[in-house]
N, C-alpha and C. Protein backbone atom coordinates (compact mmCIF):
# COMPACT_ATOMS: atom_id res chain seq x y z
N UNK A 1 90.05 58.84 144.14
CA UNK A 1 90.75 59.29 142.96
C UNK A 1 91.43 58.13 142.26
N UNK A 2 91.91 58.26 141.40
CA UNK A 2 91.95 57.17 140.33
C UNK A 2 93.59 57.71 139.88
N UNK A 3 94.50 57.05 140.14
CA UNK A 3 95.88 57.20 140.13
C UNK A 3 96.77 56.31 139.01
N UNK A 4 97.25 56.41 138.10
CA UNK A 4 98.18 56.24 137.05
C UNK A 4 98.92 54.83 137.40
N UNK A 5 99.16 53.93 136.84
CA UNK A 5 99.59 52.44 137.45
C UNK A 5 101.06 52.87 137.29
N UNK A 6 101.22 52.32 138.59
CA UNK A 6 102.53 52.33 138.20
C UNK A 6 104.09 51.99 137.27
N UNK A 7 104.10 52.27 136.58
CA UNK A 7 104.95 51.68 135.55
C UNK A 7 106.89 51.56 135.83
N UNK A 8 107.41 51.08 135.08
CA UNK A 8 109.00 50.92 135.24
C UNK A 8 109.54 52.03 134.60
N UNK A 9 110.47 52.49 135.66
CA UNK A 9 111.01 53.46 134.74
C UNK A 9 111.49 53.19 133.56
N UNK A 10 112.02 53.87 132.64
CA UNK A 10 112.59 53.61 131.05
C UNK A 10 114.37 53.88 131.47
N UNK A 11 114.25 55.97 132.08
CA UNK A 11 115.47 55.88 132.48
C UNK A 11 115.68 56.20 133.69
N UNK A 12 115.67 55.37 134.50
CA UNK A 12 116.34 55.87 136.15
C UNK A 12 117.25 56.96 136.17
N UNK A 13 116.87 57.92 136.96
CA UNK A 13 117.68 58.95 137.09
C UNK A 13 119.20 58.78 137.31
N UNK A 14 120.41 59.35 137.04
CA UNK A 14 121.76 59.12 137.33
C UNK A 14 122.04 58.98 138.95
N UNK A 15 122.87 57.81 138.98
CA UNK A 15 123.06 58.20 139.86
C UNK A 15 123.97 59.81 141.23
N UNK A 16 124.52 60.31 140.47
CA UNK A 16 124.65 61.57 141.08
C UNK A 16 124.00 62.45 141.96
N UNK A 17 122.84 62.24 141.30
CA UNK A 17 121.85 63.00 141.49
C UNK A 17 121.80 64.25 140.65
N UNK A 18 122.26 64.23 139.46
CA UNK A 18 122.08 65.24 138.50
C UNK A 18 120.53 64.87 137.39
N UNK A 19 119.86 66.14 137.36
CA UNK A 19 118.52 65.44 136.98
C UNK A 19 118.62 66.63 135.01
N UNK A 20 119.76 66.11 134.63
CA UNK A 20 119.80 66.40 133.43
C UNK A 20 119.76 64.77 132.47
N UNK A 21 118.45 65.20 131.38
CA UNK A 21 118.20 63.54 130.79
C UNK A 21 119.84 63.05 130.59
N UNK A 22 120.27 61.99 129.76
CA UNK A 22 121.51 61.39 129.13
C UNK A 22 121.01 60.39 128.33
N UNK A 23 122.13 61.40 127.36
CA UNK A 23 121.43 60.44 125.77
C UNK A 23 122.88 59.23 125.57
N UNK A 24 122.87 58.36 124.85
CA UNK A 24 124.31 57.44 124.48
C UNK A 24 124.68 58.08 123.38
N UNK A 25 125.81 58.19 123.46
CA UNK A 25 126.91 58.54 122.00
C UNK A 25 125.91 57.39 120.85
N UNK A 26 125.93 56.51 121.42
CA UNK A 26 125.82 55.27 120.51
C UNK A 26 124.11 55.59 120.07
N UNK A 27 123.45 55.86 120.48
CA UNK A 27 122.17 56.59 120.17
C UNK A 27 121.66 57.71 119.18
N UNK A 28 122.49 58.54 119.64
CA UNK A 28 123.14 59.85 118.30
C UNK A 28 123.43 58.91 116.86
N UNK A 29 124.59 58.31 117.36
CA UNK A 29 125.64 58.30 116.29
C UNK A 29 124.82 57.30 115.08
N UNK A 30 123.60 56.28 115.70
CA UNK A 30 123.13 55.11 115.24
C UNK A 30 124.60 54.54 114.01
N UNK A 31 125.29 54.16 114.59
CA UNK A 31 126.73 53.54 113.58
C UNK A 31 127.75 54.10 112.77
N UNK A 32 127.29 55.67 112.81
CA UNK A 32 128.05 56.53 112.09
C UNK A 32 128.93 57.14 112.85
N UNK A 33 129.78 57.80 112.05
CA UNK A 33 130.84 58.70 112.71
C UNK A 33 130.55 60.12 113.01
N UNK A 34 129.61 60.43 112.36
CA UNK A 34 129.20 62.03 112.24
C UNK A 34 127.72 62.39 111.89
N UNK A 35 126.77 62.87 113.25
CA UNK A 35 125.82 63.35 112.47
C UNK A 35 125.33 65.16 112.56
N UNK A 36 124.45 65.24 112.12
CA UNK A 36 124.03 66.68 112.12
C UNK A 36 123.29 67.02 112.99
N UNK A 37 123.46 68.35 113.75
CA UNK A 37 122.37 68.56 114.69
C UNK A 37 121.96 69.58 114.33
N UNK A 38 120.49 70.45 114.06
CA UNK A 38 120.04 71.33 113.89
C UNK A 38 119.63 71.83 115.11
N UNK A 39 119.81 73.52 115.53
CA UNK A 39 119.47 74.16 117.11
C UNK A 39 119.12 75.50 116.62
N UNK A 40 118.28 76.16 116.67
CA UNK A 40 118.03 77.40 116.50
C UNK A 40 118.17 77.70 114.92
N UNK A 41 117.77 77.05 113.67
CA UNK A 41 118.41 77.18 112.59
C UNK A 41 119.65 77.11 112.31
N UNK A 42 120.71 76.98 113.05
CA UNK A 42 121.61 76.66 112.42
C UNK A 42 121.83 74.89 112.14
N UNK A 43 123.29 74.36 111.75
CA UNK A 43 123.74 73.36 111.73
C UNK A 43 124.84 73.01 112.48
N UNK A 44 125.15 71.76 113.18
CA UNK A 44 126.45 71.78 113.55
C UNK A 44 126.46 70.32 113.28
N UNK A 45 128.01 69.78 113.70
CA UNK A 45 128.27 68.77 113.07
C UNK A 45 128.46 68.06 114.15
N UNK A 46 128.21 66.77 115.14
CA UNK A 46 129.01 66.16 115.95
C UNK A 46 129.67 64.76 114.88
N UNK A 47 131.00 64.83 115.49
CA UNK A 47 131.76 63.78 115.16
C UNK A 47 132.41 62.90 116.21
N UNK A 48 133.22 61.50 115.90
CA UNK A 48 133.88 60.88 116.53
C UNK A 48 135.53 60.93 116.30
N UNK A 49 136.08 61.25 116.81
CA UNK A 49 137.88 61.15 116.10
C UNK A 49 138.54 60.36 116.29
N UNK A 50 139.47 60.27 116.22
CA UNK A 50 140.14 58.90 115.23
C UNK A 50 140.50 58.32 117.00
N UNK A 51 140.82 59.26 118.28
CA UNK A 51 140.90 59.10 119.28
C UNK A 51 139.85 58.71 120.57
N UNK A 52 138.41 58.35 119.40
CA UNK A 52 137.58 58.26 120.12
C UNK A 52 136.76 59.08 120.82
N UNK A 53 136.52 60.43 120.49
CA UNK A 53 136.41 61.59 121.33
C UNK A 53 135.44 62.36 120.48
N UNK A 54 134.54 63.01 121.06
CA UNK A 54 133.35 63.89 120.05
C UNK A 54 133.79 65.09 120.23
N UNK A 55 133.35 65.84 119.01
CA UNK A 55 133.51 67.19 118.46
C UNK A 55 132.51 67.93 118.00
N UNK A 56 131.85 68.70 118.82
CA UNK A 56 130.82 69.39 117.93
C UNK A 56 131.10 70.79 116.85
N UNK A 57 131.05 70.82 116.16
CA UNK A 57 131.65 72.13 115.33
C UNK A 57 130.50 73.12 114.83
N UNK A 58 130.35 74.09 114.33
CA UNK A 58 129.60 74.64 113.84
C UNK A 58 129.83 74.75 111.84
């Protein structure tokens, strides 16, 4: 059989052992303070506050 080369992971799993992906704030945000997330048709807003801290709102 003919098996897949092995490659590097991209993201190593956490260490915890929690096998939920993880995205960076800094990834989302690409330099902004606030972007939009669309989920089921709606909209919501994540932000950063003045304390450093995200907010998702509807």
């Amino acid at each position: 059989m003919n098996q897949p080369p092995n490659l590097p992971c991209q993201n190593p799993p956490p260490a915890s052992g929690n096998d939920r992906p993880r995205v960076h704030s800094s990834d989302l945000l690409q330099g902004t303070s606030a972007v939009e997330i669309e989920h089921a048709g709606q909209r919501y807003l994540l932000r950063v506050t003045r304390e450093n801290k995200l907010i998702l709102t509807k």
